[in-house]
C-alpha atoms as a PDB file:
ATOM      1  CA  UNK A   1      16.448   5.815 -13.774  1.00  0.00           C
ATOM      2  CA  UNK A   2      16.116   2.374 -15.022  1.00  0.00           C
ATOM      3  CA  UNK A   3      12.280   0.847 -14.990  1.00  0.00           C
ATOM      4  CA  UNK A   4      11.365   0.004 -11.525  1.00  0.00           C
ATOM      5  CA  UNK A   5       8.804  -3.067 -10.077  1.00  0.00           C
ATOM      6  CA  UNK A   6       5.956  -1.303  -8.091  1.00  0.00           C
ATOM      7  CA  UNK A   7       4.243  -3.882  -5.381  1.00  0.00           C
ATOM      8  CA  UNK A   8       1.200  -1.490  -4.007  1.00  0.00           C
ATOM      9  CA  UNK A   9      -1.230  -2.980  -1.597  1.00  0.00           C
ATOM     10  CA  UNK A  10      -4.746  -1.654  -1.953  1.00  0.00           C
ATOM     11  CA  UNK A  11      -4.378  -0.492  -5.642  1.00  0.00           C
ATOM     12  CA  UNK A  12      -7.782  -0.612  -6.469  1.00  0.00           C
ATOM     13  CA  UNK A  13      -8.638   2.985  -5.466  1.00  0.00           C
ATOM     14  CA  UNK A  14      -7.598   6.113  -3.957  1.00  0.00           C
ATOM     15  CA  UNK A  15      -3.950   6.451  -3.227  1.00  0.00           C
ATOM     16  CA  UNK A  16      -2.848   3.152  -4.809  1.00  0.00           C
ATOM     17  CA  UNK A  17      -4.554   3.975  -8.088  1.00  0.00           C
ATOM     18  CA  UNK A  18      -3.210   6.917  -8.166  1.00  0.00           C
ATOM     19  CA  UNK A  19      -0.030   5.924  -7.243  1.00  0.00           C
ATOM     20  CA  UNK A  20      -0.177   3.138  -9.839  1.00  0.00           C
ATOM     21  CA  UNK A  21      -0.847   5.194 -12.797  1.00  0.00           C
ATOM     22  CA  UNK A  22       2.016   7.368 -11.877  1.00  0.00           C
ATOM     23  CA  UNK A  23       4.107   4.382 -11.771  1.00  0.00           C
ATOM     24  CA  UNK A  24       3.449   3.468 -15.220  1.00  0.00           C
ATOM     25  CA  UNK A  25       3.927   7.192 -16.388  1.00  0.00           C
ATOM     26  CA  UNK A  26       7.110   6.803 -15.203  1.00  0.00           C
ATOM     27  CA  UNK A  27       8.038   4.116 -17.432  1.00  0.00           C
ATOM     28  CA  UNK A  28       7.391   1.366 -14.312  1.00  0.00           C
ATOM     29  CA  UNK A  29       5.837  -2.086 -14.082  1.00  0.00           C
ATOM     30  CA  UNK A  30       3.116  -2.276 -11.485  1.00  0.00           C
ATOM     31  CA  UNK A  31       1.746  -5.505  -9.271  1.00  0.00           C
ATOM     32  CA  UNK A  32      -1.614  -4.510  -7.801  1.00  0.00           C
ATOM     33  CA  UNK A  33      -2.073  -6.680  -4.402  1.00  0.00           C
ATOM     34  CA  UNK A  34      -5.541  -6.618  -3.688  1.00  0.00           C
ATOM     35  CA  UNK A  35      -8.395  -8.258  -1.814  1.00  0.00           C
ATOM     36  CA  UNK A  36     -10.623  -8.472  -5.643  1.00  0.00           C
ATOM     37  CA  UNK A  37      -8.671  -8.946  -8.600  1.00  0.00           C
ATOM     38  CA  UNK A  38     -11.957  -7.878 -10.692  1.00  0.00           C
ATOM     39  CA  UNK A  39     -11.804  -4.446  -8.741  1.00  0.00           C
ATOM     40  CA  UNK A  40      -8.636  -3.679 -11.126  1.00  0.00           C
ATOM     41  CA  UNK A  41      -9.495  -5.796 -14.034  1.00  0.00           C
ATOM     42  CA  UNK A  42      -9.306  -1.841 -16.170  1.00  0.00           C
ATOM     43  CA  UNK A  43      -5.873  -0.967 -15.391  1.00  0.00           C
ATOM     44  CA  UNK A  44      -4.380  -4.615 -16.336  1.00  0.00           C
ATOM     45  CA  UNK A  45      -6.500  -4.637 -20.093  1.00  0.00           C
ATOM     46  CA  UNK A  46      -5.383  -0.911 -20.573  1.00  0.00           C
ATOM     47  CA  UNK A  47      -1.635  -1.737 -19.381  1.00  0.00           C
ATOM     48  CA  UNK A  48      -1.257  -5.378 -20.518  1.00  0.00           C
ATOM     49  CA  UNK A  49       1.959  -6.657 -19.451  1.00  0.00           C
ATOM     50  CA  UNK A  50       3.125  -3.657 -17.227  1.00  0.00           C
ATOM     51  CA  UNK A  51      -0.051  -4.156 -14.817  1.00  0.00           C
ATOM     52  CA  UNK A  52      -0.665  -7.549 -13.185  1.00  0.00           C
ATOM     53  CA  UNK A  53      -2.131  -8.679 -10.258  1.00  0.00           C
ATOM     54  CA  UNK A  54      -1.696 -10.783  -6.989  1.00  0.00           C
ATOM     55  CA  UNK A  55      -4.415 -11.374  -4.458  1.00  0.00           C
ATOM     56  CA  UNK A  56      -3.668 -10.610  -1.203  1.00  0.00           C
ATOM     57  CA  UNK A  57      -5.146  -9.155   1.984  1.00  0.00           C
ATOM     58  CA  UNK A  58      -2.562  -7.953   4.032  1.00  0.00           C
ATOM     59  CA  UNK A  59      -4.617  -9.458   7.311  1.00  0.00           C
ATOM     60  CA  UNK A  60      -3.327 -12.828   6.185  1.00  0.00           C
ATOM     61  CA  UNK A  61      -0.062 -13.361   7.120  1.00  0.00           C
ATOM     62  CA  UNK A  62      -0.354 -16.844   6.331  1.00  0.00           C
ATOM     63  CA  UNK A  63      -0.493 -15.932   2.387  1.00  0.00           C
ATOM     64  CA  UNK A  64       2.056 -12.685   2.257  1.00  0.00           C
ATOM     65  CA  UNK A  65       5.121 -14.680   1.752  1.00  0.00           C
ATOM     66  CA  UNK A  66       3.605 -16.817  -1.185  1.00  0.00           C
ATOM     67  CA  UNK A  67       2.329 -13.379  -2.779  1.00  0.00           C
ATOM     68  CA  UNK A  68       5.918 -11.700  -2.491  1.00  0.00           C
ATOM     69  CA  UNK A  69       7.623 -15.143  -3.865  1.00  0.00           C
ATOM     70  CA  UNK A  70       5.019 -14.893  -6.734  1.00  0.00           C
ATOM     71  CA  UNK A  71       5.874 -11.268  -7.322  1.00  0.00           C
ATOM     72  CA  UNK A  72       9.275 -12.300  -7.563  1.00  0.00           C
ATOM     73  CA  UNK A  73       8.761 -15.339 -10.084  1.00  0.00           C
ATOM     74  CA  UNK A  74       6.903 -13.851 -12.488  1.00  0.00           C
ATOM     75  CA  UNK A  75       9.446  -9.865 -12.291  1.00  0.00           C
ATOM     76  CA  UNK A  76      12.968 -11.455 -10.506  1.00  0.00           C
ATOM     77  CA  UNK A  77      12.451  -8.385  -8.228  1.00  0.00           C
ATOM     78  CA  UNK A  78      10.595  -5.409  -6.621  1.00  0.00           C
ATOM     79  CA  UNK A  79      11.595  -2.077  -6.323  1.00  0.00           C
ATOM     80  CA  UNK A  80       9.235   0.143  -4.591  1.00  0.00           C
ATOM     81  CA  UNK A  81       6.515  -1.658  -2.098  1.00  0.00           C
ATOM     82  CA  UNK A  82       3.678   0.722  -0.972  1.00  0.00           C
ATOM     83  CA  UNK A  83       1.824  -0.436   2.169  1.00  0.00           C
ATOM     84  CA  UNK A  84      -1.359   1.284   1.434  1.00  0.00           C
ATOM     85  CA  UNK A  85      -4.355  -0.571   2.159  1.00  0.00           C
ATOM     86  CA  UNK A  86      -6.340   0.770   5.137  1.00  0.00           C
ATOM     87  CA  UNK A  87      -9.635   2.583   6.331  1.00  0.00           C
ATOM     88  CA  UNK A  88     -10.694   4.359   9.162  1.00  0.00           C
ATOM     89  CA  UNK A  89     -12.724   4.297  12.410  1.00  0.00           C
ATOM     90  CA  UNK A  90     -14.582   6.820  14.141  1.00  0.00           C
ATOM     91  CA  UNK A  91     -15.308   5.995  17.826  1.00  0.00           C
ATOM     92  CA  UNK A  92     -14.110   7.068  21.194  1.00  0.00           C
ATOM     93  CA  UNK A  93     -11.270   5.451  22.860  1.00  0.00           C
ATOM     94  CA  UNK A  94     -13.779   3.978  26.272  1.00  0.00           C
ATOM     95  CA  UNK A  95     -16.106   2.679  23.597  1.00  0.00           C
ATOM     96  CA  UNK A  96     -14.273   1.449  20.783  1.00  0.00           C
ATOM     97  CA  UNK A  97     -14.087  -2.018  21.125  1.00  0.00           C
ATOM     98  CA  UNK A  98     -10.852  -4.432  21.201  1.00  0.00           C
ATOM     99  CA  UNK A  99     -12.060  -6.998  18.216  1.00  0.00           C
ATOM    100  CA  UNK A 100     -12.029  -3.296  16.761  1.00  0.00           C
ATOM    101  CA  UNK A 101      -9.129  -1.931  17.711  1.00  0.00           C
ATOM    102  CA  UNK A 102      -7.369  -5.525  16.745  1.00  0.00           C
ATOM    103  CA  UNK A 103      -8.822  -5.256  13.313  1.00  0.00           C
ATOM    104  CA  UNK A 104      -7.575  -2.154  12.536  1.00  0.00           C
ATOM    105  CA  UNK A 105      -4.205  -2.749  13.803  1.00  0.00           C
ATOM    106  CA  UNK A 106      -3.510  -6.083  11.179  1.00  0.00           C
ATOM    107  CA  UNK A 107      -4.621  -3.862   8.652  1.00  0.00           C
ATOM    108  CA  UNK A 108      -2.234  -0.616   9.354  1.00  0.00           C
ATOM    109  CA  UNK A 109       0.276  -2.108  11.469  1.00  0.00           C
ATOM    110  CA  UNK A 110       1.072  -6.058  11.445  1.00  0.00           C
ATOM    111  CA  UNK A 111       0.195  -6.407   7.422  1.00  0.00           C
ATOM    112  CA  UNK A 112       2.490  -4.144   6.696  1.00  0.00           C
ATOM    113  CA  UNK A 113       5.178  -5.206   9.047  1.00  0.00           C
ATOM    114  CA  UNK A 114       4.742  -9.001   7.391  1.00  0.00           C
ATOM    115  CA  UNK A 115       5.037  -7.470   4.289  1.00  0.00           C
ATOM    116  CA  UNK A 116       7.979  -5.207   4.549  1.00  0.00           C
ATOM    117  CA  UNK A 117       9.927  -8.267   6.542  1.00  0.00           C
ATOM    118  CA  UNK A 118       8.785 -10.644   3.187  1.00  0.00           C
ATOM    119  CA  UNK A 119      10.113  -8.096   0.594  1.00  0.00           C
ATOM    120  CA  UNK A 120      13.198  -6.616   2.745  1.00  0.00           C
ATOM    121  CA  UNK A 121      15.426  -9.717   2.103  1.00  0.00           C
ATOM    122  CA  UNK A 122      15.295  -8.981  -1.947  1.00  0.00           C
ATOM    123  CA  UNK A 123      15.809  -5.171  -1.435  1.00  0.00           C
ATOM    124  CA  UNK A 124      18.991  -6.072   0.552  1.00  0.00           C
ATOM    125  CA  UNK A 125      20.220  -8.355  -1.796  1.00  0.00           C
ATOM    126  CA  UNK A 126      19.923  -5.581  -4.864  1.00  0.00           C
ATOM    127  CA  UNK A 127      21.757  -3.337  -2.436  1.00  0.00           C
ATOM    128  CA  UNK A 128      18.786  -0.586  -3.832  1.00  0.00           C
ATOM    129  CA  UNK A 129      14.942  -0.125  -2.935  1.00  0.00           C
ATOM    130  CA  UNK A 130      11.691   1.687  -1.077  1.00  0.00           C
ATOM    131  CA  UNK A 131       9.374   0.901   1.037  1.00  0.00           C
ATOM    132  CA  UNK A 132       6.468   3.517   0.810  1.00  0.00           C
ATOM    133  CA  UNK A 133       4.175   3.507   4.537  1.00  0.00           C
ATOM    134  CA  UNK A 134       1.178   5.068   3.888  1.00  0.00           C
ATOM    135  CA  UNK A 135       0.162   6.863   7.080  1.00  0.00           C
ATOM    136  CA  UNK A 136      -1.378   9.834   7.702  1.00  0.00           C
ATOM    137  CA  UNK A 137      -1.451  13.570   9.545  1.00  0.00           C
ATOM    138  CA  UNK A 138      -3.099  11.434  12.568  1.00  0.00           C
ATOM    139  CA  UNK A 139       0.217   9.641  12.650  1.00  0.00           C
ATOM    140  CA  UNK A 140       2.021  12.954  13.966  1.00  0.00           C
ATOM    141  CA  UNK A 141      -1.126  13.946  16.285  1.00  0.00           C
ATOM    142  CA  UNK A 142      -3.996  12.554  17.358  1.00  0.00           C
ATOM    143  CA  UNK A 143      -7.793  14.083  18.413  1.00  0.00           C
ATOM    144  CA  UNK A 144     -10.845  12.796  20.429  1.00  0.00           C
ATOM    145  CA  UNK A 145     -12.956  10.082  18.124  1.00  0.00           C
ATOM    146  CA  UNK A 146     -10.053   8.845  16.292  1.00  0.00           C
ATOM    147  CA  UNK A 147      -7.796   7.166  18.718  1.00  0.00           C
ATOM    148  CA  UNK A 148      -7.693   3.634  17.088  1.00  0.00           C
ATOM    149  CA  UNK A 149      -6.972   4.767  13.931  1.00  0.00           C
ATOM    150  CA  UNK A 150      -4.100   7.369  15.184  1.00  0.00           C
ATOM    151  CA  UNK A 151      -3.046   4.370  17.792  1.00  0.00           C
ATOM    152  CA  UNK A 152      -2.462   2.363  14.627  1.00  0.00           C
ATOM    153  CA  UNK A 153      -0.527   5.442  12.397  1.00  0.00           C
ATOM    154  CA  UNK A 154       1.575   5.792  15.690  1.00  0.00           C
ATOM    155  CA  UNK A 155       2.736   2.238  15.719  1.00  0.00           C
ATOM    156  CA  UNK A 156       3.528   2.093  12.055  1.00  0.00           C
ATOM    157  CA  UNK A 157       5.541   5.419  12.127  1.00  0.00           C
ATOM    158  CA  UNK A 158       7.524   4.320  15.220  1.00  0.00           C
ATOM    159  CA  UNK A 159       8.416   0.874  13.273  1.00  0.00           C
ATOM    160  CA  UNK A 160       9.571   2.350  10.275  1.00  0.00           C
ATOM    161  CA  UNK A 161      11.499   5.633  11.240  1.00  0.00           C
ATOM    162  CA  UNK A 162      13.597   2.715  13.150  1.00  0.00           C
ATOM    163  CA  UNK A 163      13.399   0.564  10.019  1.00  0.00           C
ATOM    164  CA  UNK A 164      14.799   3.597   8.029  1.00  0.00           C
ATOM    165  CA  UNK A 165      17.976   3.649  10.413  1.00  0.00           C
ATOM    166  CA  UNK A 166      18.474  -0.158  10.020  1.00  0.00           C
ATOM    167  CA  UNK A 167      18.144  -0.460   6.428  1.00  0.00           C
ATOM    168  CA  UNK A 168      20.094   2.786   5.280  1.00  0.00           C
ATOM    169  CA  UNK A 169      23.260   0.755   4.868  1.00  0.00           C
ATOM    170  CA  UNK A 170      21.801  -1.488   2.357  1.00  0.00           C
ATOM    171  CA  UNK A 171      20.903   0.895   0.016  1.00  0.00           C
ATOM    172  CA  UNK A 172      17.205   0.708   0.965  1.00  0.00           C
ATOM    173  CA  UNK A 173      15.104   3.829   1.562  1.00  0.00           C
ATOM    174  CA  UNK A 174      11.822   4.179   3.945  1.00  0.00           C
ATOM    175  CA  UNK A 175       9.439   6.990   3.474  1.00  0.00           C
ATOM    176  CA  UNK A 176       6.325   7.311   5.395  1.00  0.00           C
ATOM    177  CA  UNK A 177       3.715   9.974   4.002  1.00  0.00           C
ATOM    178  CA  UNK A 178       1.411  11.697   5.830  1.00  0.00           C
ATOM    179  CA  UNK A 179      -1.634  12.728   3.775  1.00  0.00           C
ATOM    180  CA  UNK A 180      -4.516  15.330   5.136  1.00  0.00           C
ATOM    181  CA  UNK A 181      -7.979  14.834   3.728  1.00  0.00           C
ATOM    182  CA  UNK A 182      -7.787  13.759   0.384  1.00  0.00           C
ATOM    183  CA  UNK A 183     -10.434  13.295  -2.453  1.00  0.00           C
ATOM    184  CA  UNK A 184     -10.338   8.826  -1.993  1.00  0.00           C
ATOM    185  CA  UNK A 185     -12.939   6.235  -0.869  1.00  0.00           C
ATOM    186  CA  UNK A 186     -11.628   7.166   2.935  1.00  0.00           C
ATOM    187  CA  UNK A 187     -14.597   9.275   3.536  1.00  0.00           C
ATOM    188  CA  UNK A 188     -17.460   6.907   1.737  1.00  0.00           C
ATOM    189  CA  UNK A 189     -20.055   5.014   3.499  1.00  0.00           C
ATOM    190  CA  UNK A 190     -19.478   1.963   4.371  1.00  0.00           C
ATOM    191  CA  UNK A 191     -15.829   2.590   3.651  1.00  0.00           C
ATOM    192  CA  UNK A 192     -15.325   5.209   6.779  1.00  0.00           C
ATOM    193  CA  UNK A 193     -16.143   2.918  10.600  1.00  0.00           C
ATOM    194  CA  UNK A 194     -17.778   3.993  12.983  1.00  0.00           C
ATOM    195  CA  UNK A 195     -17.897   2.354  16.650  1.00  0.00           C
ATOM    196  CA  UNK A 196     -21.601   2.471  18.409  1.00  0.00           C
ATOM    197  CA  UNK A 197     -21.569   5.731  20.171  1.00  0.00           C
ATOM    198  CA  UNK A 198     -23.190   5.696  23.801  1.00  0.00           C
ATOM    199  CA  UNK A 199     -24.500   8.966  25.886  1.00  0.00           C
ATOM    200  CA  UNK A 200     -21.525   9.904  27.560  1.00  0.00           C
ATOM    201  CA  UNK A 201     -19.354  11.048  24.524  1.00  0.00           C
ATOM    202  CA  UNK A 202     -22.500  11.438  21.984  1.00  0.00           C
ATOM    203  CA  UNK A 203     -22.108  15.550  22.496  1.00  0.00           C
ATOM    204  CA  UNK A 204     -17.991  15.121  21.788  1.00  0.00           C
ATOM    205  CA  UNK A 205     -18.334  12.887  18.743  1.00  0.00           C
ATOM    206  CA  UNK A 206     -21.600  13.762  16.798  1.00  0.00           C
ATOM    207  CA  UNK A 207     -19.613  16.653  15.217  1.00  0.00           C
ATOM    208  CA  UNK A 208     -16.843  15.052  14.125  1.00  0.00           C
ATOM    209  CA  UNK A 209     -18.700  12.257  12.754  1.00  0.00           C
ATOM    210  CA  UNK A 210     -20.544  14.432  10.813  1.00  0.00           C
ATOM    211  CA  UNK A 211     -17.537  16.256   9.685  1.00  0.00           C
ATOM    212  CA  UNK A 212     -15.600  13.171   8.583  1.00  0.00           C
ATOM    213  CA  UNK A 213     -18.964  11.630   6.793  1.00  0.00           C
ATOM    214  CA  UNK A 214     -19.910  14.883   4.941  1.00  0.00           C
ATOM    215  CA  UNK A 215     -16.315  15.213   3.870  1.00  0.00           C
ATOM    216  CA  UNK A 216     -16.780  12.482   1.036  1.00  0.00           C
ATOM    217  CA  UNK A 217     -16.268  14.367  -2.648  1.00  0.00           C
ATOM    218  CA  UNK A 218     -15.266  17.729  -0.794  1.00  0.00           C
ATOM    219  CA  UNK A 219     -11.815  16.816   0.286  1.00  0.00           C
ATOM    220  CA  UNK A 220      -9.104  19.677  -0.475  1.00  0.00           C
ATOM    221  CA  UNK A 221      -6.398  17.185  -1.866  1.00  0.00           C
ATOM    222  CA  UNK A 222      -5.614  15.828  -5.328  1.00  0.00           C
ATOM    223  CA  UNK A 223      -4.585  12.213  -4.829  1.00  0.00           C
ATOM    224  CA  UNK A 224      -2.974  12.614  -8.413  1.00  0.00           C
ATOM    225  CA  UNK A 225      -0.763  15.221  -7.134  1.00  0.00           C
ATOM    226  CA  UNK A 226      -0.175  13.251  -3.956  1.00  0.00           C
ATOM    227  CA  UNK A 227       0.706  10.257  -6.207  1.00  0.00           C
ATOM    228  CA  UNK A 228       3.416  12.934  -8.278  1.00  0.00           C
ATOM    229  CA  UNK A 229       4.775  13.774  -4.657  1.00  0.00           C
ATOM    230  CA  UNK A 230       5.808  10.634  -3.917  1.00  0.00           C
ATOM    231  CA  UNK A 231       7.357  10.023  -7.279  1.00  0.00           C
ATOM    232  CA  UNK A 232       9.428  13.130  -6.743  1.00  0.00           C
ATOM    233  CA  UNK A 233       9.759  12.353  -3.461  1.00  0.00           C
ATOM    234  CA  UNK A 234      11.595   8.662  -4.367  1.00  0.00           C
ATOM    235  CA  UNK A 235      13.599  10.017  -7.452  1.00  0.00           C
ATOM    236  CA  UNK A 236      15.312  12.523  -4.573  1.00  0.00           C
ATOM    237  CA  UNK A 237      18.949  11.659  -3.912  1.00  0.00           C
ATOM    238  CA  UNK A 238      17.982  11.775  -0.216  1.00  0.00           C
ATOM    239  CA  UNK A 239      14.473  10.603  -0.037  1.00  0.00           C
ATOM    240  CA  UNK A 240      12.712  12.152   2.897  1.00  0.00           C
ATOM    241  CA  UNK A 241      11.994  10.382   5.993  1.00  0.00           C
ATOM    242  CA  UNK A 242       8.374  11.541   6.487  1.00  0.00           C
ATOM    243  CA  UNK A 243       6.307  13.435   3.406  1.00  0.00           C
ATOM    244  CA  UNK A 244       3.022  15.583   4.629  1.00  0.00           C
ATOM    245  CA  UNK A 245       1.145  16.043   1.954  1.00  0.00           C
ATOM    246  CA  UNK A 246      -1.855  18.479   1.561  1.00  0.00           C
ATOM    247  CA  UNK A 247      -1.702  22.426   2.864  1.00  0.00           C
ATOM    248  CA  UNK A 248      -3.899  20.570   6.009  1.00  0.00           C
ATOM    249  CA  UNK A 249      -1.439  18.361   6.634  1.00  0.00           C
ATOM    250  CA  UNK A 250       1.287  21.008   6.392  1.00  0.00           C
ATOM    251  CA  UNK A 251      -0.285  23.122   8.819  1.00  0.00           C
ATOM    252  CA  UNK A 252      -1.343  20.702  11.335  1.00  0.00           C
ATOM    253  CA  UNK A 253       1.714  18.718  11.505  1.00  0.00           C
ATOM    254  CA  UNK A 254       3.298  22.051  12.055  1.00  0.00           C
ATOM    255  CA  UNK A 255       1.111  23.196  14.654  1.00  0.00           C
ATOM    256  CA  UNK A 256       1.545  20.052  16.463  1.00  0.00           C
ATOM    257  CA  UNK A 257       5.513  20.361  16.288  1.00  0.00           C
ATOM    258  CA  UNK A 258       4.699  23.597  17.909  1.00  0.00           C
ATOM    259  CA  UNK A 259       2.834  22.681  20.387  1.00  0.00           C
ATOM    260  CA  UNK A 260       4.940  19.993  21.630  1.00  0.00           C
ATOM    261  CA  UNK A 261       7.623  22.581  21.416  1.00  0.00           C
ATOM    262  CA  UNK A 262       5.592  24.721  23.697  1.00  0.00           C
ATOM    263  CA  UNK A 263       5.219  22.323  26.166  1.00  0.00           C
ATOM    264  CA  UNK A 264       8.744  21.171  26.834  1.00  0.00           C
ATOM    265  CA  UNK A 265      10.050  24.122  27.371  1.00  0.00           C
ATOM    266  CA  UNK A 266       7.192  25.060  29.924  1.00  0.00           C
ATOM    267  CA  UNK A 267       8.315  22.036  31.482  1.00  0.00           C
ATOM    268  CA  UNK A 268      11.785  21.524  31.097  1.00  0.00           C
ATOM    269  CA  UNK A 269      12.986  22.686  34.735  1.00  0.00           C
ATOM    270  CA  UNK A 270      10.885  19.646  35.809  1.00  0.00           C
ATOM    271  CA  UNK A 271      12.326  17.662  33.176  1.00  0.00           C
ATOM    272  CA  UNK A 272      16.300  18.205  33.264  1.00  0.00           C
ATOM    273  CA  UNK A 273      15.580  18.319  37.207  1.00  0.00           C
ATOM    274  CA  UNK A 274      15.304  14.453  37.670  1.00  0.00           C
ATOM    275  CA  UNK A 275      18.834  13.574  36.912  1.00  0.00           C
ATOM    276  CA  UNK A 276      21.037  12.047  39.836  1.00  0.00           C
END
């Protein structure tokens, strides 16, 4: 496989890290698009001229097309674009607020929808490409205290499995990846939201608060291994749609398949009985 360009949105930790120093074990060049050019300052002195940098936040759609046509000025093209920037919210769905709910959605769901439209024109035109969504198990199910950041997995998922359909014929591949709890920043104060919780879902939501907080450091997955799986993953001859990643993820997603199973066929007299 010849060298590839990598475009990965929030490569300054976590996942994109990860993801970029498997990139450049692979042989790749890598464009970190980030808020803080300083945050990756390491990986461009310790890869100089495989590693460089654009700044972007993927809220601003106003400055995505000028990073992508820089991208493509300084490499002539991109290969693989990783929508990866994001963070999550705690909060139940009464009380989280819509200035929150808004917020989250430009950063999981209309960023990376401006983004994929900028690049998608020069993945056509090679007739070859990937377009990595970053999602998560909470964009297959969803539980009580994390509705706006599920709300926001569910939109992007829906987008790009029909984005995958569209763009087949061109040669272009979408795979969305659904991580469980992995060992990132997710989890990190300050880095993990949380909406102001009032007395009627205090009971519900203390304990899962707590659970996502203390979960910083103690996370089962390896976001190096997660980074391999998607390398794998792309180098497939038929990439796979959606990649769970983590034994969590594995058996959740599953047990949610299941239990939707369950359901419809408890139900499906009602349903195949409202035909004319």
């Amino acid at each position: 496989m010849s060298a590839r360009v990598w475009l990965i949105t929030g490569a300054s930790s976590g996942f994109g890290r990860a993801l970029a120093a498997a990139a450049l074990a692979a042989g790749d060049t890598v464009v970190a698009a980030v808020r803080r050019p300083e945050a990756v300052a390491d990986l461009v002195a310790a890869e100089p001229g495989r590693v460089s940098v654009v700044e972007l936040d993927v809220t601003d759609e106003a400055r995505i097309e000028a990073a992508v046509a820089e991208v493509i000025e300084r490499h002539g093209r991109i290969d693989v674009l990783v929508n990866n920037a994001g963070r999550g919210l705690v909060g139940a769905a009464e009380e989280t607020t819509t200035d929150e709910l808004r917020g989250l959605m430009d950063l999981h769901f209309f960023g990376p929808v401006a983004l994929t439209r900028a690049v998608l024109p020069h993945l056509r035109a090679q007739g070859s490409g990937a377009i990595v969504q970053m999602s998560s198990q909470a964009g297959r199910f969803a539980f009580g205290g994390v509705s706006a950041y599920a709300s926001t997995k569910f939109a992007l998922e829906g987008w790009s499995e029909a984005l995958a359909e569209e763009v087949a014929p061109f040669g272009v591949h979408v795979v969305i990846v659904e991580p469980g709890a992995f060992r990132t920043a997710f989890n990190e104060p300050g880095v993990l939201l949380f909406s102001e919780v009032g007395d009627v879902y205090r009971e519900q939501l203390e304990p899962i608060r707590a659970a996502l907080a203390g979960a910083d450091g103690v996370q089962p997955g390896d976001p190096v291994k997660a980074a391999e799986a998607i390398v794998t993953a792309l180098a497939a001859e038929r990439p796979p749609l959606r990649l769970a990643l983590g034994t969590d993820a594995a058996d959740n997603v599953a047990a949610s398949y299941e239990r939707g199973q369950a359901v419809l066929a408890e139900w499906e007299k009602v349903s195949r009985g409202t035909d004319f």
